[in-house]
C-alpha atoms as a PDB file:
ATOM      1  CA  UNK A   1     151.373   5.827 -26.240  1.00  0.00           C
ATOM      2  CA  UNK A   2     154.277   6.794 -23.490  1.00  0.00           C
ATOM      3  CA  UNK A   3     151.272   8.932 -21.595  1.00  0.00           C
ATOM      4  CA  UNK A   4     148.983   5.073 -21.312  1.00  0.00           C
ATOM      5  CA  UNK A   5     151.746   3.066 -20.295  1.00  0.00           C
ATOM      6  CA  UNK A   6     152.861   5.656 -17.722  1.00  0.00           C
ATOM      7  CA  UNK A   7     149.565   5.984 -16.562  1.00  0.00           C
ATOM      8  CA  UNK A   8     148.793   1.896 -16.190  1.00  0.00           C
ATOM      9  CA  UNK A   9     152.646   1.925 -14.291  1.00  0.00           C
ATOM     10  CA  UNK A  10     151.174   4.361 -11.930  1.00  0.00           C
ATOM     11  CA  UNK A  11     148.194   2.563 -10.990  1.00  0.00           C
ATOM     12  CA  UNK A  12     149.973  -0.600 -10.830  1.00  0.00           C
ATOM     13  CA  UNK A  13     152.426   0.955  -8.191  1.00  0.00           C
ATOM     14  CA  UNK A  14     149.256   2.560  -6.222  1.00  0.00           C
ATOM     15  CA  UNK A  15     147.269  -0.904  -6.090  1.00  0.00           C
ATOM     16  CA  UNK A  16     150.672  -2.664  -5.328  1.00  0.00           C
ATOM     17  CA  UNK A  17     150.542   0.150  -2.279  1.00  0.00           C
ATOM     18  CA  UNK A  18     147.454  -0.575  -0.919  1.00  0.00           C
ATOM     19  CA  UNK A  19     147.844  -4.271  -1.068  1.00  0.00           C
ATOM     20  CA  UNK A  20     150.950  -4.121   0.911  1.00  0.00           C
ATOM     21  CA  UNK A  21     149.671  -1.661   3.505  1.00  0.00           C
ATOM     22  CA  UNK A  22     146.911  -4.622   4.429  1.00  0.00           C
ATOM     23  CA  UNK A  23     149.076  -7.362   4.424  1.00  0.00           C
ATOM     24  CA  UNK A  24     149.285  -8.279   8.131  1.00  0.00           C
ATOM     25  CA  UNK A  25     151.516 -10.932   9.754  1.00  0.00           C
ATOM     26  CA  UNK A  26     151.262 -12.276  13.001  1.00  0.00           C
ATOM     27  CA  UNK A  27     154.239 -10.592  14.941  1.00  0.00           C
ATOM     28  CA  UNK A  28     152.299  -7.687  14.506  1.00  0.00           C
ATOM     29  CA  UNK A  29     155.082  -5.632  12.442  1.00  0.00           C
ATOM     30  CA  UNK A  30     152.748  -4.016   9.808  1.00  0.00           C
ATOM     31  CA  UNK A  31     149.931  -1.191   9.732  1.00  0.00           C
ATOM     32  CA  UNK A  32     146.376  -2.436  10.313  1.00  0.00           C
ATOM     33  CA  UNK A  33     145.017  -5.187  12.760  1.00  0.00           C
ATOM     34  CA  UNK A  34     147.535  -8.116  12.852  1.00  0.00           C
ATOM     35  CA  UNK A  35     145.373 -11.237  11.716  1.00  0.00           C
ATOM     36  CA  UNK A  36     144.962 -14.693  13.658  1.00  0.00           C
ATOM     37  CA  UNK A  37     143.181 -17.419  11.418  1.00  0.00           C
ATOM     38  CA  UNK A  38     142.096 -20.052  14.500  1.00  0.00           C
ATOM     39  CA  UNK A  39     140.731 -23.580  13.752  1.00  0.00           C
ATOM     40  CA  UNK A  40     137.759 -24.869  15.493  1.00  0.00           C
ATOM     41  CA  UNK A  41     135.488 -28.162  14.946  1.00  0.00           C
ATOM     42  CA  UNK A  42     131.936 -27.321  14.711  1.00  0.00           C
ATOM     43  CA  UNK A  43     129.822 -24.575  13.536  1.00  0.00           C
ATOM     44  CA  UNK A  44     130.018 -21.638  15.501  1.00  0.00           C
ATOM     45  CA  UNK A  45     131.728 -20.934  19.317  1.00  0.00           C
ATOM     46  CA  UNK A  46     130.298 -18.340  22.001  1.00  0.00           C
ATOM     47  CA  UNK A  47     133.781 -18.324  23.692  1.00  0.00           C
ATOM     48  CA  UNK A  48     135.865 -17.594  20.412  1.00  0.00           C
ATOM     49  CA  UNK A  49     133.506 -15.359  19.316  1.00  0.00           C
ATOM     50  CA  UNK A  50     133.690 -13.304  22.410  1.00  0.00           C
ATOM     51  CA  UNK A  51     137.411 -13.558  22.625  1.00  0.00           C
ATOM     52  CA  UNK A  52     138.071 -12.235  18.927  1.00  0.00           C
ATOM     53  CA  UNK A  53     135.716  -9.067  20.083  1.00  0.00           C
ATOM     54  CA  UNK A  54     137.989  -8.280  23.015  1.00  0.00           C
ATOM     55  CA  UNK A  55     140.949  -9.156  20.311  1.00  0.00           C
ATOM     56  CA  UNK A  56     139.322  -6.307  18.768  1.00  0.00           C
ATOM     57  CA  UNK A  57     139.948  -4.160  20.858  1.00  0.00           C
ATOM     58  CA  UNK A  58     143.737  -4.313  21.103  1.00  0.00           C
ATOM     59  CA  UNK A  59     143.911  -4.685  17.134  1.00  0.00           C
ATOM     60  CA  UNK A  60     143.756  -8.182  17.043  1.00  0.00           C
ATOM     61  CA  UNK A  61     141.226  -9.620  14.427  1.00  0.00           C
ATOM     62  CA  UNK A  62     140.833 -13.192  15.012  1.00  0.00           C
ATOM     63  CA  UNK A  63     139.073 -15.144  11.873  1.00  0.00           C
ATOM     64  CA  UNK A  64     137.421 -18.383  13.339  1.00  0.00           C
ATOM     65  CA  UNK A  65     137.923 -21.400  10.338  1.00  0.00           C
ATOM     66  CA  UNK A  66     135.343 -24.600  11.389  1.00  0.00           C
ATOM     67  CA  UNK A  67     136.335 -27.754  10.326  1.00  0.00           C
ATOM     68  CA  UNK A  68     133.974 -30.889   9.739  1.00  0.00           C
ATOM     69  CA  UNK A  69     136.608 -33.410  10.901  1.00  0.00           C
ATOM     70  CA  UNK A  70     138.935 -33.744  13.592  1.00  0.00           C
ATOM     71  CA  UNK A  71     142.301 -34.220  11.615  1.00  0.00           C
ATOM     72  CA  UNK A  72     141.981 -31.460   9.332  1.00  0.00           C
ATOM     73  CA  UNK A  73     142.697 -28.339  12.056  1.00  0.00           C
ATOM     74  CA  UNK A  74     146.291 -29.976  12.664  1.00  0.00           C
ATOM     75  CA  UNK A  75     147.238 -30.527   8.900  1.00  0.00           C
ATOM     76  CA  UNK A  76     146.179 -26.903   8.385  1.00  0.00           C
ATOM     77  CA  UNK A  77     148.188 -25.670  10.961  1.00  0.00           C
ATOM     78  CA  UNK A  78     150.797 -27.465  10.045  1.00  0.00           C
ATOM     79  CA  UNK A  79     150.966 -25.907   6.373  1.00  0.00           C
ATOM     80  CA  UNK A  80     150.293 -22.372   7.372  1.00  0.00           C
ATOM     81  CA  UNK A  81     147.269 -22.133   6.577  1.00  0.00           C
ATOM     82  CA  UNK A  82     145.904 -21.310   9.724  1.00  0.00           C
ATOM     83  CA  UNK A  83     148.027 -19.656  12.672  1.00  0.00           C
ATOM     84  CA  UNK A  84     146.759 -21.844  15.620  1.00  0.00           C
ATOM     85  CA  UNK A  85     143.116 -24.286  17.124  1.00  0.00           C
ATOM     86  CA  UNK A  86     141.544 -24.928  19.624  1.00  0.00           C
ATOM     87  CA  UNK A  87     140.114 -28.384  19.211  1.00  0.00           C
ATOM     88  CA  UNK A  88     141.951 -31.251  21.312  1.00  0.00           C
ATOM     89  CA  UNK A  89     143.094 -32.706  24.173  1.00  0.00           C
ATOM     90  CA  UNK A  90     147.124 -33.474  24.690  1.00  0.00           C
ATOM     91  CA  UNK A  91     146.638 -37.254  23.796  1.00  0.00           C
ATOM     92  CA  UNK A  92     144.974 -36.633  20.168  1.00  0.00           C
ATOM     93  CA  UNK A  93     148.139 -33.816  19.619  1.00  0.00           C
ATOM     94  CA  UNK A  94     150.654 -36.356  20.335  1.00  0.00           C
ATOM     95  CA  UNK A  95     149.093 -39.070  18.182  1.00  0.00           C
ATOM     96  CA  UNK A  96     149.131 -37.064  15.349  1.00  0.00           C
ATOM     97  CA  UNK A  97     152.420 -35.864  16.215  1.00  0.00           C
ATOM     98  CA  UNK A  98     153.695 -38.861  16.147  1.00  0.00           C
ATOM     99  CA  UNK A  99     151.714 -40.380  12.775  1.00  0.00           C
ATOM    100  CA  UNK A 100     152.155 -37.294  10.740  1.00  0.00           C
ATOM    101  CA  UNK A 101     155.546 -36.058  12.558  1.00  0.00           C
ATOM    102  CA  UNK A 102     154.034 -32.036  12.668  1.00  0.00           C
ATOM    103  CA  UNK A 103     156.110 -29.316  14.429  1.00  0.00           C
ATOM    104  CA  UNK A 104     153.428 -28.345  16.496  1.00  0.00           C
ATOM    105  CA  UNK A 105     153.724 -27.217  20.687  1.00  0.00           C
ATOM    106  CA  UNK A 106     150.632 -26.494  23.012  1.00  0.00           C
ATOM    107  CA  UNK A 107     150.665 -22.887  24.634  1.00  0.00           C
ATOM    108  CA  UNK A 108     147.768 -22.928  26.932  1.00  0.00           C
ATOM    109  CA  UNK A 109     145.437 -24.955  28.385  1.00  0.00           C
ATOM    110  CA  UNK A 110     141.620 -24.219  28.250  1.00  0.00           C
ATOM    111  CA  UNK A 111     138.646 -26.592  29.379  1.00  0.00           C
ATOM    112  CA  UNK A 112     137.850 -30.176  30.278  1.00  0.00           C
ATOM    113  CA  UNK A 113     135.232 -32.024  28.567  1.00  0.00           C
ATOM    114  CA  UNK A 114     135.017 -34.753  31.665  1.00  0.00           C
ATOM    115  CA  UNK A 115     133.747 -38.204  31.201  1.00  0.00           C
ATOM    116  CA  UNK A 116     131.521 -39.084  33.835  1.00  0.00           C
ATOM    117  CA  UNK A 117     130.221 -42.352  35.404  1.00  0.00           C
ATOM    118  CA  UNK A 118     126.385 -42.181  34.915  1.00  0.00           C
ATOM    119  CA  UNK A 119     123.609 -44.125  36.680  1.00  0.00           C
ATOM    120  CA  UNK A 120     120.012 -44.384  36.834  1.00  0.00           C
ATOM    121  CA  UNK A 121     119.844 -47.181  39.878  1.00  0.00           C
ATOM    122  CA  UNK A 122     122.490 -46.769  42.161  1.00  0.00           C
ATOM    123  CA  UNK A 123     123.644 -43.159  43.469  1.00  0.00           C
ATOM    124  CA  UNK A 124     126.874 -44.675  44.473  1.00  0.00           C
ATOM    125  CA  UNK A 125     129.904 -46.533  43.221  1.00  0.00           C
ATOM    126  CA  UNK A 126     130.055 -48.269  46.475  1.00  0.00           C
ATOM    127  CA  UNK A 127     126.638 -49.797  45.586  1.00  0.00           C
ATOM    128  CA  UNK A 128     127.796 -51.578  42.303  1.00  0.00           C
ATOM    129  CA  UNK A 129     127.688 -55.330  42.845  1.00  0.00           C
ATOM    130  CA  UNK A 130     129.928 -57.914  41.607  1.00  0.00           C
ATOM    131  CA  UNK A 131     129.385 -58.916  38.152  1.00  0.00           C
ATOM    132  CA  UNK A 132     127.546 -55.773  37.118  1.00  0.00           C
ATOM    133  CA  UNK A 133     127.155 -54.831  34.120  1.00  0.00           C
ATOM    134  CA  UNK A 134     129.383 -52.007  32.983  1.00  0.00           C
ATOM    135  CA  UNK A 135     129.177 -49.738  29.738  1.00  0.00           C
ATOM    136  CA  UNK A 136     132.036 -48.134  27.869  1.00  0.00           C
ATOM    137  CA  UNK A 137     132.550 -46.057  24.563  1.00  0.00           C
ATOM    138  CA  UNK A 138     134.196 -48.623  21.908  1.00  0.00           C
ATOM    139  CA  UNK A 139     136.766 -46.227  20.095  1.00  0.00           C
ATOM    140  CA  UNK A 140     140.137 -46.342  20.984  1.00  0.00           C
ATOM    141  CA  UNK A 141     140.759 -43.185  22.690  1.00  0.00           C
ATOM    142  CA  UNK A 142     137.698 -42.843  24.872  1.00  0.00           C
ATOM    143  CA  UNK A 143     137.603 -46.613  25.881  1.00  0.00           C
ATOM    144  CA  UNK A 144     141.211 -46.344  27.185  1.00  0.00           C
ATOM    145  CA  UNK A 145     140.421 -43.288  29.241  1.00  0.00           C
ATOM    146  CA  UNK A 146     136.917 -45.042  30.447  1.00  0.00           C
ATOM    147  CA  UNK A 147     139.122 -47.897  31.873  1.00  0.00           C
ATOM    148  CA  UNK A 148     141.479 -45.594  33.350  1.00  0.00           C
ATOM    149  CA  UNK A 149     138.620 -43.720  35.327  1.00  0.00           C
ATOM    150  CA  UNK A 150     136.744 -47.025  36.117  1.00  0.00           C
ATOM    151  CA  UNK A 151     140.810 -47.885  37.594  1.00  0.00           C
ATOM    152  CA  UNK A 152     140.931 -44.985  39.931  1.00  0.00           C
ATOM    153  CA  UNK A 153     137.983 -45.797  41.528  1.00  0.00           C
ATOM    154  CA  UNK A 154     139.346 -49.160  42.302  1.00  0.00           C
ATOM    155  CA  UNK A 155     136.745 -51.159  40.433  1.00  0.00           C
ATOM    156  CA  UNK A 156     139.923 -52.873  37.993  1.00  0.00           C
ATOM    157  CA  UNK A 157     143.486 -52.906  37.554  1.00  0.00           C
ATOM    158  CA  UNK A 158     145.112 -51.848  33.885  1.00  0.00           C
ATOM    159  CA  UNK A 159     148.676 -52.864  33.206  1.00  0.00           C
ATOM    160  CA  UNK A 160     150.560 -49.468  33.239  1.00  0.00           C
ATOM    161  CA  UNK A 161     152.797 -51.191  30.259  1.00  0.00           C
ATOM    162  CA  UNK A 162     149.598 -50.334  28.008  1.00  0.00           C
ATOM    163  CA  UNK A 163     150.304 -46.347  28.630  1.00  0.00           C
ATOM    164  CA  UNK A 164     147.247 -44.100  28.030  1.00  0.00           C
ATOM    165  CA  UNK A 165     145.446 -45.766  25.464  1.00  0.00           C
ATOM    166  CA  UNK A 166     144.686 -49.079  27.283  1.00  0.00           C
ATOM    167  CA  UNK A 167     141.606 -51.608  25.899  1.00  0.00           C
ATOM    168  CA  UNK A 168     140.079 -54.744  27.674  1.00  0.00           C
ATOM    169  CA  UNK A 169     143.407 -57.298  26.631  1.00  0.00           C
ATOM    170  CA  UNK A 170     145.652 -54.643  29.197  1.00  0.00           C
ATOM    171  CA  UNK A 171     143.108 -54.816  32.098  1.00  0.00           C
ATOM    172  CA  UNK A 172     142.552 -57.491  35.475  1.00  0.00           C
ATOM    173  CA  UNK A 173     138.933 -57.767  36.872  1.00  0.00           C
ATOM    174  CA  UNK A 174     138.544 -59.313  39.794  1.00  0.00           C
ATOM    175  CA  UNK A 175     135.436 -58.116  40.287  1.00  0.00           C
ATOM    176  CA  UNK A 176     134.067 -60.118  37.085  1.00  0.00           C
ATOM    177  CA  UNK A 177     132.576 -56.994  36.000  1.00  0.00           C
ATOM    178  CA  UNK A 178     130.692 -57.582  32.439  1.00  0.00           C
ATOM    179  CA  UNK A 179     132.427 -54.943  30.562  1.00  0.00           C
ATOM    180  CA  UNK A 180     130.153 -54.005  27.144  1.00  0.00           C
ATOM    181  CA  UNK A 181     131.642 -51.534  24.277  1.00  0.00           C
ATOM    182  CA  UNK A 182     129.175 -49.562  23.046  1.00  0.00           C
ATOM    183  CA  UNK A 183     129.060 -46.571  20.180  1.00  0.00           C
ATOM    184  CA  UNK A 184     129.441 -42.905  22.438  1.00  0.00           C
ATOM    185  CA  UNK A 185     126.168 -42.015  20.934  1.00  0.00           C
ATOM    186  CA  UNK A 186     124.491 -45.265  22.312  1.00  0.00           C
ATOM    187  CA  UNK A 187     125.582 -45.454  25.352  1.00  0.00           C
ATOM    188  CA  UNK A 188     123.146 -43.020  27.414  1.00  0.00           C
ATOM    189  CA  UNK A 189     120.132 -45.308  26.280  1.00  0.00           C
ATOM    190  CA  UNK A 190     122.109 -48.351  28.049  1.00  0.00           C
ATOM    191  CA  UNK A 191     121.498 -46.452  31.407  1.00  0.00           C
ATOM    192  CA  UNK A 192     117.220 -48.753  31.486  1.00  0.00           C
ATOM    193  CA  UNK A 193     119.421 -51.418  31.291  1.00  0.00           C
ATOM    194  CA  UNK A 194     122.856 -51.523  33.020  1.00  0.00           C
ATOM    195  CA  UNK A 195     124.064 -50.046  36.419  1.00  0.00           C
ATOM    196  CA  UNK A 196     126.702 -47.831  35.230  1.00  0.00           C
ATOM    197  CA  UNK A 197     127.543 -46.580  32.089  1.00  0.00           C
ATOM    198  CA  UNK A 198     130.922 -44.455  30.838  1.00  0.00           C
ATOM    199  CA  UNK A 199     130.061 -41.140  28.710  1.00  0.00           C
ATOM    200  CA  UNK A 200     131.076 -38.755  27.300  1.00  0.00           C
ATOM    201  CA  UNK A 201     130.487 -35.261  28.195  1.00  0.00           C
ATOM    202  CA  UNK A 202     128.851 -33.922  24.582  1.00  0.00           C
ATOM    203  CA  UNK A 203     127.364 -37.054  24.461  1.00  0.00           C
ATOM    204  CA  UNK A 204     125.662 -36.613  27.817  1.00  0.00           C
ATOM    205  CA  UNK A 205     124.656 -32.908  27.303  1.00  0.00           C
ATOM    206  CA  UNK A 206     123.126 -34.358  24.172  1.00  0.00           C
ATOM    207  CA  UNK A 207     121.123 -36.818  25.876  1.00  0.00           C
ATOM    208  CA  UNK A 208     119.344 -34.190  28.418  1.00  0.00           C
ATOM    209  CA  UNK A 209     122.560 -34.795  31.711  1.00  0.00           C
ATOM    210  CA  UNK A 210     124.010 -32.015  33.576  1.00  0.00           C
ATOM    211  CA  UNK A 211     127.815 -33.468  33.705  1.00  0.00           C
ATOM    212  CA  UNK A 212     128.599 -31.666  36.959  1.00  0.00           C
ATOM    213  CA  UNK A 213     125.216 -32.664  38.371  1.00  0.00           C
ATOM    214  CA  UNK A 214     123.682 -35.831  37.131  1.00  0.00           C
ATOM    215  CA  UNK A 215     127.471 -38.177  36.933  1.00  0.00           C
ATOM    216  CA  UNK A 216     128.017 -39.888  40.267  1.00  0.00           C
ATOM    217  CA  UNK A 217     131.792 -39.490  39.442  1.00  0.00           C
ATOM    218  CA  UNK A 218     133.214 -37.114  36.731  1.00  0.00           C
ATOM    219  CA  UNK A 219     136.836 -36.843  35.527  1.00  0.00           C
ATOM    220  CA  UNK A 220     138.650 -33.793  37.822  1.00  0.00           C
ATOM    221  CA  UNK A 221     139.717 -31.057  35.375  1.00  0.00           C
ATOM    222  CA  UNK A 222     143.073 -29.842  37.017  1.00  0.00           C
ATOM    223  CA  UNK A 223     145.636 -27.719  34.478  1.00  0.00           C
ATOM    224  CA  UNK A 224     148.577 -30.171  33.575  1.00  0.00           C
ATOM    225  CA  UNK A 225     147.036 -33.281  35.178  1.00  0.00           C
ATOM    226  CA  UNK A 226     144.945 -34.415  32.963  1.00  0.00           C
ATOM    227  CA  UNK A 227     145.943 -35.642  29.427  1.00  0.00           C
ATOM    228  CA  UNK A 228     142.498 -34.929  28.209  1.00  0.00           C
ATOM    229  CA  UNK A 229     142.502 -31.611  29.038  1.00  0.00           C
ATOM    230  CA  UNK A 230     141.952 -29.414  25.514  1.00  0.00           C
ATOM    231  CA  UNK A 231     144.720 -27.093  24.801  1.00  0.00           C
ATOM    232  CA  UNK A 232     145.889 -24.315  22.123  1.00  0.00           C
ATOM    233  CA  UNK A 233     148.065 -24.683  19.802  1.00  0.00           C
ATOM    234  CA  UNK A 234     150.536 -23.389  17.336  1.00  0.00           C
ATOM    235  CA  UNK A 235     153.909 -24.098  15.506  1.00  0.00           C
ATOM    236  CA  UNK A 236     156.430 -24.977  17.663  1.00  0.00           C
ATOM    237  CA  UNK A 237     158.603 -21.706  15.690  1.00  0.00           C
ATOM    238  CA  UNK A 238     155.688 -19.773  16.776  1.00  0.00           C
ATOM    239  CA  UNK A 239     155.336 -20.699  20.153  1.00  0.00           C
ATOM    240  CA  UNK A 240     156.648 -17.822  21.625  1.00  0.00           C
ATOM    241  CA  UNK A 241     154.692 -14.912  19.179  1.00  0.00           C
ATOM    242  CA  UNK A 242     153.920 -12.435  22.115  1.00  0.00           C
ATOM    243  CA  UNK A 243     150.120 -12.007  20.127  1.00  0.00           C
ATOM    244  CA  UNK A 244     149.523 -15.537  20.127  1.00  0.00           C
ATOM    245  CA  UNK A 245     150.559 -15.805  23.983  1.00  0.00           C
ATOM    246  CA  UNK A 246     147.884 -12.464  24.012  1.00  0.00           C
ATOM    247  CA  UNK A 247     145.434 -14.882  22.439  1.00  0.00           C
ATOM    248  CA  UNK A 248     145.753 -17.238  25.323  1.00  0.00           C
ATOM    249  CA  UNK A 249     145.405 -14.534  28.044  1.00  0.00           C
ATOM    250  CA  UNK A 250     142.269 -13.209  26.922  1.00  0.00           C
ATOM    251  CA  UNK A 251     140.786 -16.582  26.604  1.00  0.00           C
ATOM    252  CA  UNK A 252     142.156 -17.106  30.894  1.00  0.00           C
ATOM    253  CA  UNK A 253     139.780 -14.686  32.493  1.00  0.00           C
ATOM    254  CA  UNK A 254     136.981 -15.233  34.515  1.00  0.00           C
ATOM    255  CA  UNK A 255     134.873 -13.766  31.717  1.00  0.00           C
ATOM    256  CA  UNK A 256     135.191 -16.389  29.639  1.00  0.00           C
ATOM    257  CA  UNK A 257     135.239 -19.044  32.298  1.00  0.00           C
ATOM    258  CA  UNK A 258     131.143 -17.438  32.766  1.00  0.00           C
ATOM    259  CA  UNK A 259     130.356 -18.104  29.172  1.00  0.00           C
ATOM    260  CA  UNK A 260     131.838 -21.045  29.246  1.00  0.00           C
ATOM    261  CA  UNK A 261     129.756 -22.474  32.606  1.00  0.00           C
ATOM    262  CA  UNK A 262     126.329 -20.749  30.976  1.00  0.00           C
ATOM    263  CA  UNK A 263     127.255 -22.231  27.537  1.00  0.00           C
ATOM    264  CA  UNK A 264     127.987 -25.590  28.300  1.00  0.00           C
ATOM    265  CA  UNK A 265     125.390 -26.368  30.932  1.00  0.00           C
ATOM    266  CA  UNK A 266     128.658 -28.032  32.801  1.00  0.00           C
ATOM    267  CA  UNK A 267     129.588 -30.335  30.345  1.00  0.00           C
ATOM    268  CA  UNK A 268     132.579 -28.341  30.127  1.00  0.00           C
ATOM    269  CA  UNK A 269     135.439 -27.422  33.076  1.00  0.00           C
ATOM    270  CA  UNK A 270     137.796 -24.807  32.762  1.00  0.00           C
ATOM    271  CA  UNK A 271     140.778 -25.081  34.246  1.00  0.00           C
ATOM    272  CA  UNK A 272     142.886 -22.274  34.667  1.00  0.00           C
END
């Protein structure tokens, strides 16, 4: 009897072994590649997948996690149980910041999807008559930054009291523009019957538009300039983990900037 239960002691202490020796965490301090769970939205990602090969390569193995729904990536982060995403631009982070009070801090920057001004009779803003017809996306976030765009190119005023989130109530029109809110996904079809028309960059891509080609004004993707501008993050406690600052180096190279541009068809600006 004293033989067994030595025996089952000494495989208990061996598997104990081996399950410690391929426990990784992310400051890199154990044997074996350290391991970087990063959440995405979507199904699959030609840039993450070629950054976790070159990850690789320095013993770095990045595990992509897709989520269906936009505020699931931050409420994972923020219980551990994933180590950063890649998903959003700096206004969505501070919303949910501020609704859900996470500990959460961006650490790099990575591409622009641009909203565009699109057009199928004029080539020109200059050409857009008074009273025209104008199309906008109807949710919150993407109808603010619509009448922010439609601001800098002088066709209305918004009252800078209404911040970055602005909607029709916060705006002057001189011009008596017609001002329609439309679904995202509805909008391109607008374009047979309205000058201009707001969109968004997937949504364009989706409906056959080059962004970088076919808007006759697109949103300038310039690092720190632009709230809209998609970002990395982490926990704020792990916003200086030297591998996660790695994470963000590989992902600035002029590599990735290439599959980016090929990927996207230009519905996409990097902007490092």
């Amino acid at each position: 009897m004293k033989r067994i239960i030595t025996l089952v002691l000494a495989i208990s202490i061996f598997l104990v072994g081996c399950s410690s020796g391929n426990t990784n965490s992310p400051d890199g301090n154990d044997e074996g590649p350290t391991v970087v769970r990063v959440g995405l939205t979507g199904s699959d990602s030609k840039t993450w997948n070629h950054i976790a090969e070159e990850a690789a390569k320095e013993d770095i193995k990045i595990e992509l996690v897709f989520f269906d729904s936009y505020p699931l990536p931050n409420a994972a982060l923020d219980s551990g149980e994933i180590e950063m995403n890649a998903f959003q631009h700096h206004i969505y982070l501070n919303q949910e910041v501020e609704q859900h009070g996470y500990e959460l801090s961006v650490i790099g920057e990575t591409v622009l999807a641009p909203l565009g001004i699109y057009s199928k009779q004029i080539t020109s803003i200059d050409q857009l008559e008074d009273g025209a017809k104008i199309v906008i996306p109807d949710d919150v976030t993407n109808g603010g930054r619509a009448l922010l765009l439609l601001q800098e190119n002088g066709l209305i005023t918004v009252d800078p009291s209404a911040g970055e989130l602005p909607s029709l109530k916060d705006i002057e029109n001189p011009r008596n523009f017609e001002i329609i809110e439309l679904a995202a996904t509805n909008i391109p079809a607008s374009l047979e019957e309205v000058p201009i028309a707001l969109i968004n960059s997937g949504v364009a891509r989706d409906a056959g538009f080059i962004p970088s080609e076919d808007a006759i004004i697109l949103e300038e993707g310039k690092s720190g300039e632009n709230k809209y501008v998609n970002i990395i993050v982490v926990r704020t406690e792990d916003k200086d983990n030297e591998v996660y600052n790695r994470i963000v180096e590989l992902y600035h190279t002029d590599e990735v900037k290439e599959i980016i541009a090929e990927d996207s068809k230009g519905s996409s600006i990097p902007v490092w």
